[in-house]
C-alpha atoms as a PDB file:
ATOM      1  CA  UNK A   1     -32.076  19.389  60.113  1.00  0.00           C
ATOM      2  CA  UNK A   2     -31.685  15.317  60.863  1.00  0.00           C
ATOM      3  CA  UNK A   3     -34.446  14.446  63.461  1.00  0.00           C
ATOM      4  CA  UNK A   4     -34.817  11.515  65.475  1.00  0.00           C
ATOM      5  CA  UNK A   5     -38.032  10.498  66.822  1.00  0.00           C
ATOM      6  CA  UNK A   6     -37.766   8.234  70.252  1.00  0.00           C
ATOM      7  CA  UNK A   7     -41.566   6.241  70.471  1.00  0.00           C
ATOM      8  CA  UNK A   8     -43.139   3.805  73.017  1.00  0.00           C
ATOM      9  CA  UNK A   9     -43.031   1.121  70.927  1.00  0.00           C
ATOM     10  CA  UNK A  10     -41.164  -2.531  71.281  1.00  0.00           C
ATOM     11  CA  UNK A  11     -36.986  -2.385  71.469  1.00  0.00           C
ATOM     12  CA  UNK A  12     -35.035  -5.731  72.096  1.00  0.00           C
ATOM     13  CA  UNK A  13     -31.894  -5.062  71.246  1.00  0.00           C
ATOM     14  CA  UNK A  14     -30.476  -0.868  72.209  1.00  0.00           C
ATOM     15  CA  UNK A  15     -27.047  -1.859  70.800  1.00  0.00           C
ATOM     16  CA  UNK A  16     -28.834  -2.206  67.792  1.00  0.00           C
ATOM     17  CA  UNK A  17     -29.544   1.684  67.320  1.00  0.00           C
ATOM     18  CA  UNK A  18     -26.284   3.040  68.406  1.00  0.00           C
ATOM     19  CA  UNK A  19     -25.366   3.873  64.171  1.00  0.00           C
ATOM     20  CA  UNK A  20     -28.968   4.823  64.132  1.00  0.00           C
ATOM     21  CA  UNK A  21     -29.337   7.461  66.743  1.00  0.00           C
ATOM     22  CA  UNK A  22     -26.169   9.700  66.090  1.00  0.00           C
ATOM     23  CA  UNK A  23     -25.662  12.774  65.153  1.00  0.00           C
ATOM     24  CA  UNK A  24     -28.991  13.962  64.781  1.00  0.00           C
ATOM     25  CA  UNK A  25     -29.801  17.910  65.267  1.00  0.00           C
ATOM     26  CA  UNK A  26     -32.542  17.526  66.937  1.00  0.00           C
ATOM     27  CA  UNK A  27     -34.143  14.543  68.770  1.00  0.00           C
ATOM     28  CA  UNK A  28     -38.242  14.358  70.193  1.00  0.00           C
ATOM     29  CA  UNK A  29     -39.008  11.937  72.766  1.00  0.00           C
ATOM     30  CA  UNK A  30     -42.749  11.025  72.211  1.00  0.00           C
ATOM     31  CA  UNK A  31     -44.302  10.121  75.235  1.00  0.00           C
ATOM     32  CA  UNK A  32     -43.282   6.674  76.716  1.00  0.00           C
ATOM     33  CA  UNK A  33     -40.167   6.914  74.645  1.00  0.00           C
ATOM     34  CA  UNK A  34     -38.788   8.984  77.204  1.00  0.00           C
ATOM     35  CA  UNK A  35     -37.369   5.152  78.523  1.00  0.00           C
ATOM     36  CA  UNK A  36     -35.979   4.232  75.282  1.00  0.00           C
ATOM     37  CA  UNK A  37     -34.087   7.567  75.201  1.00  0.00           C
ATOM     38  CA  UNK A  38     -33.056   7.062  79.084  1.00  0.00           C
ATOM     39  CA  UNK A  39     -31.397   3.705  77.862  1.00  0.00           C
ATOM     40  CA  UNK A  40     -30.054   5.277  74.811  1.00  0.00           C
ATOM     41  CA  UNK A  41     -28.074   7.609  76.980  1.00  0.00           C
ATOM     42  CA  UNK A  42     -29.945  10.486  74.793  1.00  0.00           C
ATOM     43  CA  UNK A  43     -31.099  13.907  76.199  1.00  0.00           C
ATOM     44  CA  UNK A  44     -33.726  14.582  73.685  1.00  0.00           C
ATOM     45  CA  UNK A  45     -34.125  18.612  72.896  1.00  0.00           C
ATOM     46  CA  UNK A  46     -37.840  18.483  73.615  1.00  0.00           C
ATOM     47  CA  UNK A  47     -40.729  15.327  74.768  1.00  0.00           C
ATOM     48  CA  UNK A  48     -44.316  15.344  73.126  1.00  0.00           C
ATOM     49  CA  UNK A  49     -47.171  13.623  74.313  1.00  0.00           C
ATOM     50  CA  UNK A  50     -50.173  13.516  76.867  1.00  0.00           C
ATOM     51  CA  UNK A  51     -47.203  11.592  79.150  1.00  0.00           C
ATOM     52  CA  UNK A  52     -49.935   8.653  79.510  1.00  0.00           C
ATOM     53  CA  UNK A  53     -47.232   5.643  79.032  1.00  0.00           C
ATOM     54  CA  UNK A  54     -44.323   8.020  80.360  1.00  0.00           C
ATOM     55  CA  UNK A  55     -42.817   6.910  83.753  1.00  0.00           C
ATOM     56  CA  UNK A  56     -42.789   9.918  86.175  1.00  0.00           C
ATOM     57  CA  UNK A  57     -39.649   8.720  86.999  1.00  0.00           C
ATOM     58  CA  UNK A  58     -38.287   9.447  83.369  1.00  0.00           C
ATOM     59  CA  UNK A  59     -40.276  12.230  83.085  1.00  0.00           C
ATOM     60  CA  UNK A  60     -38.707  13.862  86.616  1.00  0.00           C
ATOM     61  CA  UNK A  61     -34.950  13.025  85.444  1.00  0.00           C
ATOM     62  CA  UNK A  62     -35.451  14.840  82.348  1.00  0.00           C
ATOM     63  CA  UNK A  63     -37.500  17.788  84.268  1.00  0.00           C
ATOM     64  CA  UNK A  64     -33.974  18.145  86.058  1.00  0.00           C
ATOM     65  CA  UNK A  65     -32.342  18.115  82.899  1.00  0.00           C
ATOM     66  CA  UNK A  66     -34.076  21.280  81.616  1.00  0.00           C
ATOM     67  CA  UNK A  67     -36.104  19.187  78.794  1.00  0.00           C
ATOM     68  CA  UNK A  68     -38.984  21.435  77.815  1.00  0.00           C
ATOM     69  CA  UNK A  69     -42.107  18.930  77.163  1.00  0.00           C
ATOM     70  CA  UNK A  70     -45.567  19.576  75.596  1.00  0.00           C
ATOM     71  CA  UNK A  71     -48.183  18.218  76.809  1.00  0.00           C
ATOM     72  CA  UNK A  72     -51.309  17.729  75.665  1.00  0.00           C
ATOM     73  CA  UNK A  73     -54.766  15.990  76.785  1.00  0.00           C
ATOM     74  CA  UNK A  74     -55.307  12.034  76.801  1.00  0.00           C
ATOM     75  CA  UNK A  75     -58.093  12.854  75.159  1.00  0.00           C
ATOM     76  CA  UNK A  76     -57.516  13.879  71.566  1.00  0.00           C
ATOM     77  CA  UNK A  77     -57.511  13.298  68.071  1.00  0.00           C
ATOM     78  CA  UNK A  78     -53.334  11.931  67.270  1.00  0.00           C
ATOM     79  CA  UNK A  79     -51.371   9.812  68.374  1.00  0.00           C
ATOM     80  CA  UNK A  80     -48.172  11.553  70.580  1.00  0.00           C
ATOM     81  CA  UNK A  81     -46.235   9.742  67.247  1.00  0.00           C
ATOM     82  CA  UNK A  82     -48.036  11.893  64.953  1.00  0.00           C
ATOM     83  CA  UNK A  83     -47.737  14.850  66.983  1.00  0.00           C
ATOM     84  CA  UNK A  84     -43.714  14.377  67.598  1.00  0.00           C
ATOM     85  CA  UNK A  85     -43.800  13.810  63.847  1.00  0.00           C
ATOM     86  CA  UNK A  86     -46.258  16.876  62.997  1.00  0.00           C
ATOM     87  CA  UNK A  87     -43.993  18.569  65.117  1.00  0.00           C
ATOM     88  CA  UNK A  88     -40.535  18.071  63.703  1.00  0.00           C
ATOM     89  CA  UNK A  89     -41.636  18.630  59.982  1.00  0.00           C
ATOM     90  CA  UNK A  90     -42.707  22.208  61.202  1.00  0.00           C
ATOM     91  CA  UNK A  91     -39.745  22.373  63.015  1.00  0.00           C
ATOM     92  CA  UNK A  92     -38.001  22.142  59.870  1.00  0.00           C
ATOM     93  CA  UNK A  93     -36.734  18.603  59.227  1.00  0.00           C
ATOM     94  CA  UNK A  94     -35.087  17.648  56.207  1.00  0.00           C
ATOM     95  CA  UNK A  95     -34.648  13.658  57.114  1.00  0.00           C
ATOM     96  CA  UNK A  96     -36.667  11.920  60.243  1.00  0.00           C
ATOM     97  CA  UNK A  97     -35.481   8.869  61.570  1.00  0.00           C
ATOM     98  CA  UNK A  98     -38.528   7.040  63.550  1.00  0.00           C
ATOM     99  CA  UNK A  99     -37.367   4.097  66.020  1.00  0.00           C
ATOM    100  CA  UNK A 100     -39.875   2.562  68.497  1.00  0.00           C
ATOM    101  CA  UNK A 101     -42.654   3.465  66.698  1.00  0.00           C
ATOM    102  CA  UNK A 102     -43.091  -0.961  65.574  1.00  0.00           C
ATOM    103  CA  UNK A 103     -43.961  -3.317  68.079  1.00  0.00           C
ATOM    104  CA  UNK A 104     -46.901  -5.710  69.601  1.00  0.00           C
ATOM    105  CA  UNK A 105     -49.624  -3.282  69.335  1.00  0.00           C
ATOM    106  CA  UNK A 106     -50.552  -3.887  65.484  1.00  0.00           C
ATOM    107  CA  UNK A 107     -53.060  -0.420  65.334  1.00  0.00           C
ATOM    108  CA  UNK A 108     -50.218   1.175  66.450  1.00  0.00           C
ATOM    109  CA  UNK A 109     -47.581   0.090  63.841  1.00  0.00           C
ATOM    110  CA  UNK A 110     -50.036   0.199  61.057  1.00  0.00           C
ATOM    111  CA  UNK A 111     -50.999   4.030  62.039  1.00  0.00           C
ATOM    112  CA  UNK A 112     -47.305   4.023  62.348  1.00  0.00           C
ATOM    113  CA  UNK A 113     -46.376   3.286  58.914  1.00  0.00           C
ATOM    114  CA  UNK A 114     -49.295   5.348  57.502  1.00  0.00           C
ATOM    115  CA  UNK A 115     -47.926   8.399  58.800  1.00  0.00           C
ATOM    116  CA  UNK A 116     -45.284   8.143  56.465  1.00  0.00           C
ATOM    117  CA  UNK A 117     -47.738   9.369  53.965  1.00  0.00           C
ATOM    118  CA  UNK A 118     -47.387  12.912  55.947  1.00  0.00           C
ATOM    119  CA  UNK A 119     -43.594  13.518  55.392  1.00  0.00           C
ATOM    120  CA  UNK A 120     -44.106  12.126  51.966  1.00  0.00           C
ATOM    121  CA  UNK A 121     -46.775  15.024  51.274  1.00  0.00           C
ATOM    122  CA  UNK A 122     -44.480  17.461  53.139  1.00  0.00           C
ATOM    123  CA  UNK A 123     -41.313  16.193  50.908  1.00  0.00           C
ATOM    124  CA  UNK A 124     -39.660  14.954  54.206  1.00  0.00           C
ATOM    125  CA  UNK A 125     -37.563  12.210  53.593  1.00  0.00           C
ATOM    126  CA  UNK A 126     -38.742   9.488  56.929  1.00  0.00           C
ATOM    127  CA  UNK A 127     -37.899   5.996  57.989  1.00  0.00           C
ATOM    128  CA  UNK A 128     -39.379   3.543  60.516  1.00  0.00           C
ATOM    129  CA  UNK A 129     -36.650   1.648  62.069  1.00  0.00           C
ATOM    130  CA  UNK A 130     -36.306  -1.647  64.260  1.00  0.00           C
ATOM    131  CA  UNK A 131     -34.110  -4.440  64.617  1.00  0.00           C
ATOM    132  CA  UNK A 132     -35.446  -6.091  61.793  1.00  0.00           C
ATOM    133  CA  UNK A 133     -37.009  -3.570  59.177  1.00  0.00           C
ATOM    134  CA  UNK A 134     -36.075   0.046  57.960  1.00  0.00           C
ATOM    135  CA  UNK A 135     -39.665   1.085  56.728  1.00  0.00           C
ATOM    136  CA  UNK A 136     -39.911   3.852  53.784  1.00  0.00           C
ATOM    137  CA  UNK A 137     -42.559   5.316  51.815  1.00  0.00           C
ATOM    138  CA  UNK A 138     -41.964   7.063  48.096  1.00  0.00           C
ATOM    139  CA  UNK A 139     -43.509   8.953  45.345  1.00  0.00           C
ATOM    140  CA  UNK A 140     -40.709   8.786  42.975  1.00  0.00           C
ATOM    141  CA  UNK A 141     -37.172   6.971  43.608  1.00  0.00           C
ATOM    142  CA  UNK A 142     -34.827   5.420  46.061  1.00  0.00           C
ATOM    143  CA  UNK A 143     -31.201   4.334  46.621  1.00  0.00           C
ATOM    144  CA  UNK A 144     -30.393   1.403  49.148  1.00  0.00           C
ATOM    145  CA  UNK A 145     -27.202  -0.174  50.093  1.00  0.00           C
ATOM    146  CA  UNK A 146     -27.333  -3.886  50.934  1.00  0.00           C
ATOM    147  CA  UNK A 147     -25.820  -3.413  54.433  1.00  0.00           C
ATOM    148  CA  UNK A 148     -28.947  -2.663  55.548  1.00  0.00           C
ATOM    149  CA  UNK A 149     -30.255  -5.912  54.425  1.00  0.00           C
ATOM    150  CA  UNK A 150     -30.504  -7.934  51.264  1.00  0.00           C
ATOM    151  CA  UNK A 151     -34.219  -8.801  51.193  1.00  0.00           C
ATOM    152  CA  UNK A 152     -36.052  -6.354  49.958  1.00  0.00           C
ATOM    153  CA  UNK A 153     -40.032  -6.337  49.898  1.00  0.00           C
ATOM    154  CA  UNK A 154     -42.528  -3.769  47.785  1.00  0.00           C
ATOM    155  CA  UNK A 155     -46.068  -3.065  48.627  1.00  0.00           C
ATOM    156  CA  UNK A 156     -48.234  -0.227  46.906  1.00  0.00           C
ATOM    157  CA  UNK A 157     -49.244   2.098  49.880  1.00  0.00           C
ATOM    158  CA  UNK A 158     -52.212   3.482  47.105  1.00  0.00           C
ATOM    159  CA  UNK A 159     -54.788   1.255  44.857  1.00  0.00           C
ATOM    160  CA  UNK A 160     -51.476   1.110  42.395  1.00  0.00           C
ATOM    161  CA  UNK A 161     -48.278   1.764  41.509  1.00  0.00           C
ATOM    162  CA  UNK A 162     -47.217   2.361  37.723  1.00  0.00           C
ATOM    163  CA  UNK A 163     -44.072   2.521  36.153  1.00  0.00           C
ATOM    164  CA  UNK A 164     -42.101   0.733  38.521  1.00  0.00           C
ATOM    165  CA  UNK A 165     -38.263  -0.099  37.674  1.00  0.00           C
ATOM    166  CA  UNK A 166     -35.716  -1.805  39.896  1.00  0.00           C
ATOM    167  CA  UNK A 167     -32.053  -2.078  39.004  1.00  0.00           C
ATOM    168  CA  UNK A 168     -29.704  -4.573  41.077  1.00  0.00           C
ATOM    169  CA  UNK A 169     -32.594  -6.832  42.623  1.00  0.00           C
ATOM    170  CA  UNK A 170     -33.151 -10.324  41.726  1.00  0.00           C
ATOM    171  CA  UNK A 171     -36.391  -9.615  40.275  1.00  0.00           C
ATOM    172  CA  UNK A 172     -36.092  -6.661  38.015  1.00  0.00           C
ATOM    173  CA  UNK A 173     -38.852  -4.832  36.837  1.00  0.00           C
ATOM    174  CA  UNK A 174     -39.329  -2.537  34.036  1.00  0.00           C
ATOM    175  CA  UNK A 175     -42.653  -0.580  34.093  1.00  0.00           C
ATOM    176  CA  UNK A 176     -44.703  -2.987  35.729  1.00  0.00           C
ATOM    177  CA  UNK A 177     -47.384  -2.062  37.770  1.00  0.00           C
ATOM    178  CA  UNK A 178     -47.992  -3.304  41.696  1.00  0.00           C
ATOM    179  CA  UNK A 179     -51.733  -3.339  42.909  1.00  0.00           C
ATOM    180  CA  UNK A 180     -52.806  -3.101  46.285  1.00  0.00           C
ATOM    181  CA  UNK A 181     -54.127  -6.639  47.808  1.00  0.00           C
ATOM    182  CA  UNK A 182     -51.226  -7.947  45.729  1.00  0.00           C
ATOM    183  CA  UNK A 183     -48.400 -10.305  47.114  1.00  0.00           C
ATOM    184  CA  UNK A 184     -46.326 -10.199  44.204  1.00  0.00           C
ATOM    185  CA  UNK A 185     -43.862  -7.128  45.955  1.00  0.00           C
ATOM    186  CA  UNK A 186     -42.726  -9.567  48.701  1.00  0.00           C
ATOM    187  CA  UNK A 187     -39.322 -10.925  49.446  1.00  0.00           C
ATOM    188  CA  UNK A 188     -37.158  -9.605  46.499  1.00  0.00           C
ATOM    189  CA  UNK A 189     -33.593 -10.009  47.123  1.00  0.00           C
ATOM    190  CA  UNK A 190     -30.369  -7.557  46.571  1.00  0.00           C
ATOM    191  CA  UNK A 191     -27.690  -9.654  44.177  1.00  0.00           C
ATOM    192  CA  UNK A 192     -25.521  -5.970  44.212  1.00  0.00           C
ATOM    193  CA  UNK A 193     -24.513  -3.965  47.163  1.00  0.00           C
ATOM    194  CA  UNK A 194     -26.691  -0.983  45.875  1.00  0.00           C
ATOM    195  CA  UNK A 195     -29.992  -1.164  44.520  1.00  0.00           C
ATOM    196  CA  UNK A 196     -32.320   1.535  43.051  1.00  0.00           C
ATOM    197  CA  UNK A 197     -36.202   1.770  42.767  1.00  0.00           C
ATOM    198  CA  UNK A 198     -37.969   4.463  40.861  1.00  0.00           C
ATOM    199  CA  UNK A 199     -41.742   4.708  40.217  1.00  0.00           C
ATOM    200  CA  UNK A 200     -44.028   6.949  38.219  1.00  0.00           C
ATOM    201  CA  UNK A 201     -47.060   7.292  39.502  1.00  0.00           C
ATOM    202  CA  UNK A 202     -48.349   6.117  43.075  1.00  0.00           C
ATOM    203  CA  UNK A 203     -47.281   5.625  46.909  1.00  0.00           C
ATOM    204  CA  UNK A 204     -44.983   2.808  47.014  1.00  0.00           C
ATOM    205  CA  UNK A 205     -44.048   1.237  50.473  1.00  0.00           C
ATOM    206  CA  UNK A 206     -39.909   0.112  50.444  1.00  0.00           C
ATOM    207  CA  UNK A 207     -39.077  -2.354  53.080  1.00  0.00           C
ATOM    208  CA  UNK A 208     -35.589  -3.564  53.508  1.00  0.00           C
ATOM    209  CA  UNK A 209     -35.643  -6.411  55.726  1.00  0.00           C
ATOM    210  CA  UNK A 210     -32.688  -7.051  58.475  1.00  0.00           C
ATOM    211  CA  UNK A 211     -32.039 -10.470  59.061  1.00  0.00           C
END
């Protein structure tokens, strides 16, 4: 089941999204992202949160379009991302796309990206997406397509990463190993309109930079 996850976070450019935000099977508004979804033009299937940075306004025009929403209290121990998120992998997701979930708020988009670690453990294929980054996190391999974007940017997500192997990025690598507090991941570039990463041991964050 493809599930979209609408957050509160920063979104410039809605146009942007449209190839993102189709045909999913089920879509979760969490919290303020009720907006994002109203711009969207999306009627999510159900909105998460303790509806802190929701407008009622949003909130109402959904109400009238028969939108079940949890709520829970302002006071308590997840974020409404990791919730929606929580929430869809028990739900039964097999692929989670993530927009709004990057912005200003740095704790947020850090905690962000760190909850990829959950759908990894859970064997949930999940991306964080904005106008300028599509955000994964793996355990073992990955396939991109240089449409996306060309630059392409690896930083160990645990202490380090062995056995990694790139094929069709400038700077290959065979084996190597990436440590955390490392730069040397950053700002590899696509010379083939598919490119493949594969690692052996470790968490390996995969951005692909839009530019």
């Amino acid at each position: 089941m493809k599930t979209l996850i609408i957050v509160n976070g920063m979104i410039e450019n809605y146009k942007f999204y449209f190839p993102w935000i189709t045909e999913f099977d089920y879509i979760i508004c969490a919290d303020g992202g009720v907006t994002h979804a109203r711009n969207f033009g999306i009627i999510p299937n159900i909105i998460i949160g303790d509806l802190d940075s929701a407008s009622l306004k949003d909130i109402h025009f959904f109400k009238n379009q028969n939108v079940p929403i949890q709520v829970f209290p302002t006071q308590k121990d997840k974020t409404d991302t990791q919730l929606a998120l929580e929430f869809a992998i028990e739900k039964g997701a097999s692929h989670i796309t993530i927009v709004g979930a990057l912005g200003t708020r740095f704790d947020h988009t850090l905690a962000n990206v760190h909850l990829l670690d959950i759908s990894l453990q859970k064997k949930v294929p999940s991306v964080l997406v904005n106008e300028y980054n599509c955000i994964y996190m793996i355990q073992d391999s990955i396939h991109l397509t240089k449409k996306l974007g060309s630059i392409v940017s690896l930083i160990p997500f645990t202490s380090q990463v062995t056995g990694v192997c790139t094929e069709g990025l400038f700077y290959s690598l065979k084996n190597a190993t990436l440590l955390s507090g490392n730069s040397y991941g950053i700002s590899n570039e696509m010379t083939e309109s598919e490119a493949n990463i594969s690692i052996d041991k470790g968490k390996l964050l995969v951005i692909q930079v839009h530019e």
